[in-house]
N, C-alpha and C. Protein backbone atom coordinates (compact mmCIF):
# COMPACT_ATOMS: atom_id res chain seq x y z
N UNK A 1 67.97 80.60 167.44
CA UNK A 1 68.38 81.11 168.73
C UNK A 1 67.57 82.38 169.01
N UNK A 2 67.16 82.72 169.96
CA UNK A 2 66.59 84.08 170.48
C UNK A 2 67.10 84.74 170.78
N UNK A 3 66.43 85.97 170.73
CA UNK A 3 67.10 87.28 171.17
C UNK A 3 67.43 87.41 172.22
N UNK A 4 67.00 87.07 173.41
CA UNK A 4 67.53 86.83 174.64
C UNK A 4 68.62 86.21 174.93
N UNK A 5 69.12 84.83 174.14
CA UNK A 5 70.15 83.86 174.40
C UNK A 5 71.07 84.69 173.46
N UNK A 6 70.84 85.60 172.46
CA UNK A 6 71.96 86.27 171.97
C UNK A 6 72.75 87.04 172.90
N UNK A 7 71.96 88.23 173.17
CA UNK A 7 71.67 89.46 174.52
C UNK A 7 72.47 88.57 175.34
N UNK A 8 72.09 87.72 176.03
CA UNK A 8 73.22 87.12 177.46
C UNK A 8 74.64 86.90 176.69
N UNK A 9 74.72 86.22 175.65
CA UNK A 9 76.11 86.35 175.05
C UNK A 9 77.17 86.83 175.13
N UNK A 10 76.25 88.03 174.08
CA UNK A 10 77.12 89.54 173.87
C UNK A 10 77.37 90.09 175.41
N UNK A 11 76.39 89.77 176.66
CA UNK A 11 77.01 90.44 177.44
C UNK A 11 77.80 89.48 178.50
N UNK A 12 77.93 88.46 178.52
CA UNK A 12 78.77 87.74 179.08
C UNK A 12 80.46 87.96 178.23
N UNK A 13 80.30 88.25 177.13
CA UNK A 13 81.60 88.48 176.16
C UNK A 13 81.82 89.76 176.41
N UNK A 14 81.47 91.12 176.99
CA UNK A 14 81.40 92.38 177.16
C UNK A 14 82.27 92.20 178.39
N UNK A 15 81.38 91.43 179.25
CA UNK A 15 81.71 90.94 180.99
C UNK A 15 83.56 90.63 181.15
N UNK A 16 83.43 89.29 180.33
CA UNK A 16 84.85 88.74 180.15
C UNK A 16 86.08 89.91 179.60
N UNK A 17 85.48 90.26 178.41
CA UNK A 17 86.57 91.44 177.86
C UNK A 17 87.20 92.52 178.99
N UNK A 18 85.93 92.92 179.72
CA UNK A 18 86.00 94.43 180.57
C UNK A 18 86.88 93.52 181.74
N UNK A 19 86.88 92.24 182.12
CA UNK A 19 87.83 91.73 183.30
C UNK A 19 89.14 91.02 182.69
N UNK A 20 89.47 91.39 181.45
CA UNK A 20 90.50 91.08 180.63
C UNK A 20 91.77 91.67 181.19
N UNK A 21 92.98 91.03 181.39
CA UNK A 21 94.58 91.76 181.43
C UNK A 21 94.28 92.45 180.50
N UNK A 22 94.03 92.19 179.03
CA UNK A 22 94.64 92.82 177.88
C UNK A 22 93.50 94.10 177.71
N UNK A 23 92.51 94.62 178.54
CA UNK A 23 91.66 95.20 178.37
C UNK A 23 91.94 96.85 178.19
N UNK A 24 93.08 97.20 178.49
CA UNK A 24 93.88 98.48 178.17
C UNK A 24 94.73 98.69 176.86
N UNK A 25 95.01 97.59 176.94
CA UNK A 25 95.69 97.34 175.28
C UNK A 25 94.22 97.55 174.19
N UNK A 26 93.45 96.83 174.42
CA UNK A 26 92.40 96.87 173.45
C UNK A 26 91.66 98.22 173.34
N UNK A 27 91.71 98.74 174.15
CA UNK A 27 91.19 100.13 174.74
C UNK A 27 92.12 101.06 173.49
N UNK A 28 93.25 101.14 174.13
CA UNK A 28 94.36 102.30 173.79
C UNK A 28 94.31 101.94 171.99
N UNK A 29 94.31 100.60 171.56
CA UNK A 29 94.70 100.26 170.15
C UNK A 29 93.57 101.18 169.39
N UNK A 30 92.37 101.01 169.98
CA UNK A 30 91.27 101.11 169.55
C UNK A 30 90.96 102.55 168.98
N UNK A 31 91.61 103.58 170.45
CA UNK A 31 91.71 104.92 170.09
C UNK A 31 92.45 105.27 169.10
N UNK A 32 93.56 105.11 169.37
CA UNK A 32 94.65 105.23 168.40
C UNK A 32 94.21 104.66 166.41
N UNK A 33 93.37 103.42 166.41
CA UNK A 33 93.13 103.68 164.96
C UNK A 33 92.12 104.65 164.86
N UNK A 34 91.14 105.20 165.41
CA UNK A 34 90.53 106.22 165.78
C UNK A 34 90.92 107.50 165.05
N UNK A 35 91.96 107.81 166.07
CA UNK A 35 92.93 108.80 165.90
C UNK A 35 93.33 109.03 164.85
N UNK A 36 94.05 107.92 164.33
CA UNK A 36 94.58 107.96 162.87
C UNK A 36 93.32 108.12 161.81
N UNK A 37 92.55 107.53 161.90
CA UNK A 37 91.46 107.66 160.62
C UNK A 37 90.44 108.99 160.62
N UNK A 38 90.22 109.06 161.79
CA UNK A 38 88.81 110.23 161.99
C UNK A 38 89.53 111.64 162.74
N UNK A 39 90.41 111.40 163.65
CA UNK A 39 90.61 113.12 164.26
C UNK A 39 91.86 113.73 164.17
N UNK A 40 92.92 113.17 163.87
CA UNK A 40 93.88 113.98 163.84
C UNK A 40 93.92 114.65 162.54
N UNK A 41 94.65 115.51 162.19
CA UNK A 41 94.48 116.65 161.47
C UNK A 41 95.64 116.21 159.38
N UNK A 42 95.98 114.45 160.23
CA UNK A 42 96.68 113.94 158.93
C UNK A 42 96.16 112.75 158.60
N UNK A 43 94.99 112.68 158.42
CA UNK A 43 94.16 111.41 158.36
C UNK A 43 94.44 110.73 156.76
N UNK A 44 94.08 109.37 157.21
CA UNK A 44 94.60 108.74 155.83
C UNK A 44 93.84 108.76 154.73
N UNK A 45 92.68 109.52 154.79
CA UNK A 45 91.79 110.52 153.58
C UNK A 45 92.80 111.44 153.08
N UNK A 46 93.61 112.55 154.29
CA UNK A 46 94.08 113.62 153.47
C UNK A 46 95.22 112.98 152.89
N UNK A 47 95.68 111.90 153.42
CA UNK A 47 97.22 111.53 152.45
C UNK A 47 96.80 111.21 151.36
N UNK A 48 95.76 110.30 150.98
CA UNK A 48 95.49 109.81 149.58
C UNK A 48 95.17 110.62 148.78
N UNK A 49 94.15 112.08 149.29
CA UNK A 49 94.16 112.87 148.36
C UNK A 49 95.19 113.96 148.08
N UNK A 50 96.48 113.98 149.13
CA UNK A 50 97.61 114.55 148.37
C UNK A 50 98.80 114.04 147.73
N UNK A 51 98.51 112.92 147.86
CA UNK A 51 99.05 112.00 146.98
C UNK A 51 98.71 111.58 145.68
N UNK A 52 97.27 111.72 145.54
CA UNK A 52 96.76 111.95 143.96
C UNK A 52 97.53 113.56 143.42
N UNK A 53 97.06 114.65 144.31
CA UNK A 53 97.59 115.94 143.80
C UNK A 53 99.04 115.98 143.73
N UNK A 54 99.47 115.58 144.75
CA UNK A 54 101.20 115.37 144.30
C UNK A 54 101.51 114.50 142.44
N UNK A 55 100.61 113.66 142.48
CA UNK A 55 101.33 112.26 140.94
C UNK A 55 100.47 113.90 140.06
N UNK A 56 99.59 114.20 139.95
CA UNK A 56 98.59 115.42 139.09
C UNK A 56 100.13 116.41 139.19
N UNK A 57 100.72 116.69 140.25
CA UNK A 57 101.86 117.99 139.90
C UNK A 57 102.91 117.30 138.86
N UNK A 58 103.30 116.24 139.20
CA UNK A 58 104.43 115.85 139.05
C UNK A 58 103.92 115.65 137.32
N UNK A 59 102.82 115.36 137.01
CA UNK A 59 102.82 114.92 135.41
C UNK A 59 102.35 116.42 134.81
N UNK A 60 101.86 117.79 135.68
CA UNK A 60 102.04 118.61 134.74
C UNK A 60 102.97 119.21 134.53
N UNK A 61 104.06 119.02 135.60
CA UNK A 61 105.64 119.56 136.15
C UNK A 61 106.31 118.83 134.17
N UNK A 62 106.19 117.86 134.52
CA UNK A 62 106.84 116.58 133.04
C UNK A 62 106.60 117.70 132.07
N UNK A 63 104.66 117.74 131.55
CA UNK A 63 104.56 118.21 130.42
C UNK A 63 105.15 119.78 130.26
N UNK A 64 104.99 120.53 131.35
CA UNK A 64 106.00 122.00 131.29
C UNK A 64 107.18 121.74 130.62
N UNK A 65 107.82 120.92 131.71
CA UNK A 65 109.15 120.82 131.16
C UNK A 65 109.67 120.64 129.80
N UNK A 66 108.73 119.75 129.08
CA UNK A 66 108.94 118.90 127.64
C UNK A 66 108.66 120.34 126.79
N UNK A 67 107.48 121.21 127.42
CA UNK A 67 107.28 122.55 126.45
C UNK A 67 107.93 123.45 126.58
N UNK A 68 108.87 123.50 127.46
CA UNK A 68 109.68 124.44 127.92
C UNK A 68 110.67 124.20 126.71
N UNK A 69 111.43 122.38 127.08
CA UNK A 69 112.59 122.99 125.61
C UNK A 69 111.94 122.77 124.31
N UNK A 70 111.22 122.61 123.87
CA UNK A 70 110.43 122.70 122.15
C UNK A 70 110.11 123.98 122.72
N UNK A 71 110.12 125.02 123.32
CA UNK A 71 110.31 125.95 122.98
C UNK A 71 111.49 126.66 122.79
N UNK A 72 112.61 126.37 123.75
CA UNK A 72 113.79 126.90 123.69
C UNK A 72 114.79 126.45 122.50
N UNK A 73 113.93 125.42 121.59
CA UNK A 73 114.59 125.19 120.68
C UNK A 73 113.93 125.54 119.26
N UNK A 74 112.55 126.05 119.75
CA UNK A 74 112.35 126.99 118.78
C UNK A 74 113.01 128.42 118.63
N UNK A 75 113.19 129.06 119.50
CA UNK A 75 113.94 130.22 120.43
C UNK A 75 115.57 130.33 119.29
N UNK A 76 116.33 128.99 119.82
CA UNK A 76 117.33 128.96 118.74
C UNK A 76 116.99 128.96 117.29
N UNK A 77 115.88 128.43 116.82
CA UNK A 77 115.84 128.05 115.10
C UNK A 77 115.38 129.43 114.51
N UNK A 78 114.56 130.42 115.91
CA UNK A 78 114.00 131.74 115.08
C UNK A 78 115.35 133.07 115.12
N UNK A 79 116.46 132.25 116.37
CA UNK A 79 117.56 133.28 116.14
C UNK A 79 118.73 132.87 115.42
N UNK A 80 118.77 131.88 114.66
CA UNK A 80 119.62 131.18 113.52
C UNK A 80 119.12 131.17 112.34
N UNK A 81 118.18 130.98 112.12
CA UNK A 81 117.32 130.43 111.01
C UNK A 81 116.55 131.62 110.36
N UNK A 82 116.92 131.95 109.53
CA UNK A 82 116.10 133.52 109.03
C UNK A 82 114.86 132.88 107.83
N UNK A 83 115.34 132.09 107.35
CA UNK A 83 114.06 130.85 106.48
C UNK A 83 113.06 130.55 107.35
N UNK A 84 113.61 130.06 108.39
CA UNK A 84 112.92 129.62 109.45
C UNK A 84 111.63 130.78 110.30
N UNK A 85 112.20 132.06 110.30
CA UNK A 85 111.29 132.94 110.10
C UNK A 85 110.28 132.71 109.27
N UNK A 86 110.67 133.37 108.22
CA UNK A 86 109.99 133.48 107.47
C UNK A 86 108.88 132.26 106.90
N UNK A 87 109.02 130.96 106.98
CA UNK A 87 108.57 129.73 106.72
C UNK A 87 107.37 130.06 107.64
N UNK A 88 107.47 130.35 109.16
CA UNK A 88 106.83 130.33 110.30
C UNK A 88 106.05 131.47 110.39
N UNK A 89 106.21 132.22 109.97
CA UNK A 89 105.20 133.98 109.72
C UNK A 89 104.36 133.70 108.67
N UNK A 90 104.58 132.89 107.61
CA UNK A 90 103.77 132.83 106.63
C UNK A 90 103.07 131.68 106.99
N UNK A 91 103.09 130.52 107.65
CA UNK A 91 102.41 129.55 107.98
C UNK A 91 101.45 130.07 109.15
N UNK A 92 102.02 130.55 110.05
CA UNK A 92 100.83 130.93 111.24
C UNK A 92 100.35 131.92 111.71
N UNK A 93 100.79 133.16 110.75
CA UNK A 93 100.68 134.71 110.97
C UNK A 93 99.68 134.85 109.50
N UNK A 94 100.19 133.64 108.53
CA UNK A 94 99.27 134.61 106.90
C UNK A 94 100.02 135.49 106.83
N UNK A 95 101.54 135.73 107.04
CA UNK A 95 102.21 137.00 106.37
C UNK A 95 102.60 136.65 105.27
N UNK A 96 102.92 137.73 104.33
CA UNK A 96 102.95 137.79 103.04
C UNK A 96 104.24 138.78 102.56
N UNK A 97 104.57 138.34 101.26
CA UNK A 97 105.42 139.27 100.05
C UNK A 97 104.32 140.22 100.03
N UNK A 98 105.17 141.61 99.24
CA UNK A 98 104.21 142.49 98.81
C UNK A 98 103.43 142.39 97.49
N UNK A 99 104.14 140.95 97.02
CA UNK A 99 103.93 141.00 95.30
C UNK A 99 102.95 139.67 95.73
N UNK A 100 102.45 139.09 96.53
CA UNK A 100 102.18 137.92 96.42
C UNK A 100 100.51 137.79 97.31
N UNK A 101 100.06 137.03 96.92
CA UNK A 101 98.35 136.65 97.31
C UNK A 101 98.31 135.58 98.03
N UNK A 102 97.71 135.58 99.20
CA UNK A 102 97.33 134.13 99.44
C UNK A 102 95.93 133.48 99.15
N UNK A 103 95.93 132.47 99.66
CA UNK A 103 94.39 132.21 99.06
C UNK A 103 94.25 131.02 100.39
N UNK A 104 93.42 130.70 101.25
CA UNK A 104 93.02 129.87 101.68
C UNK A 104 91.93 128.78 102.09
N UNK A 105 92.71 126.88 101.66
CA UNK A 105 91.88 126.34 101.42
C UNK A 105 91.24 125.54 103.21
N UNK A 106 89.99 125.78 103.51
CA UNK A 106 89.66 125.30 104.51
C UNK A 106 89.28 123.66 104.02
N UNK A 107 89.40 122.45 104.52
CA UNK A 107 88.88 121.58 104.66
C UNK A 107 87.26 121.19 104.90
């Protein structure tokens, strides 16, 4: 087919559309996804990317939370637990007796 017999086509189908009833409907729909995708100021780019940042809050919100009580239940074991001190000063401080040496083995 030629470019010409295309060309009359497309504009005989241009012709028909533009003398269409529904030619305001197609118009208005048209803007409107427009609207929604490219200019208004809540486009469905910015939802998806605050919707990734929202699920990103919500799973570091989780892991806070989970460290929040392993801590608050460390909190209780260092104000009950006087072993428990002490177990924990000498494991991650290197504190020591006055009579006593440590020695450490690195891997």
């Amino acid at each position: 087919m030629s470019l010409r017999k295309t060309y009359i086509k497309i504009s005989d189908a241009l012709v028909r559309f533009w003398k269409s009833p529904y030619r305001n409907y197609a118009i208005v729909t048209l803007l409107f996804i427009l609207w929604i995708f490219f200019l208004s100021p809540n486009t469905v780019q910015n939802q998806i990317r605050t919707h990734r940042e929202l699920r990103e809050l919500k799973r570091r919100r989780d892991f806070y939370r989970k460290e929040i009580e392993k801590n608050e239940q460390a909190i209780q074991k260092f104000k009950s637990d006087l072993d428990f001190v002490e177990t924990y000063g000498r494991e991650n401080y290197l504190m020591k007796k006055d009579n006593e040496d440590i020695y450490l083995f690195e891997e």
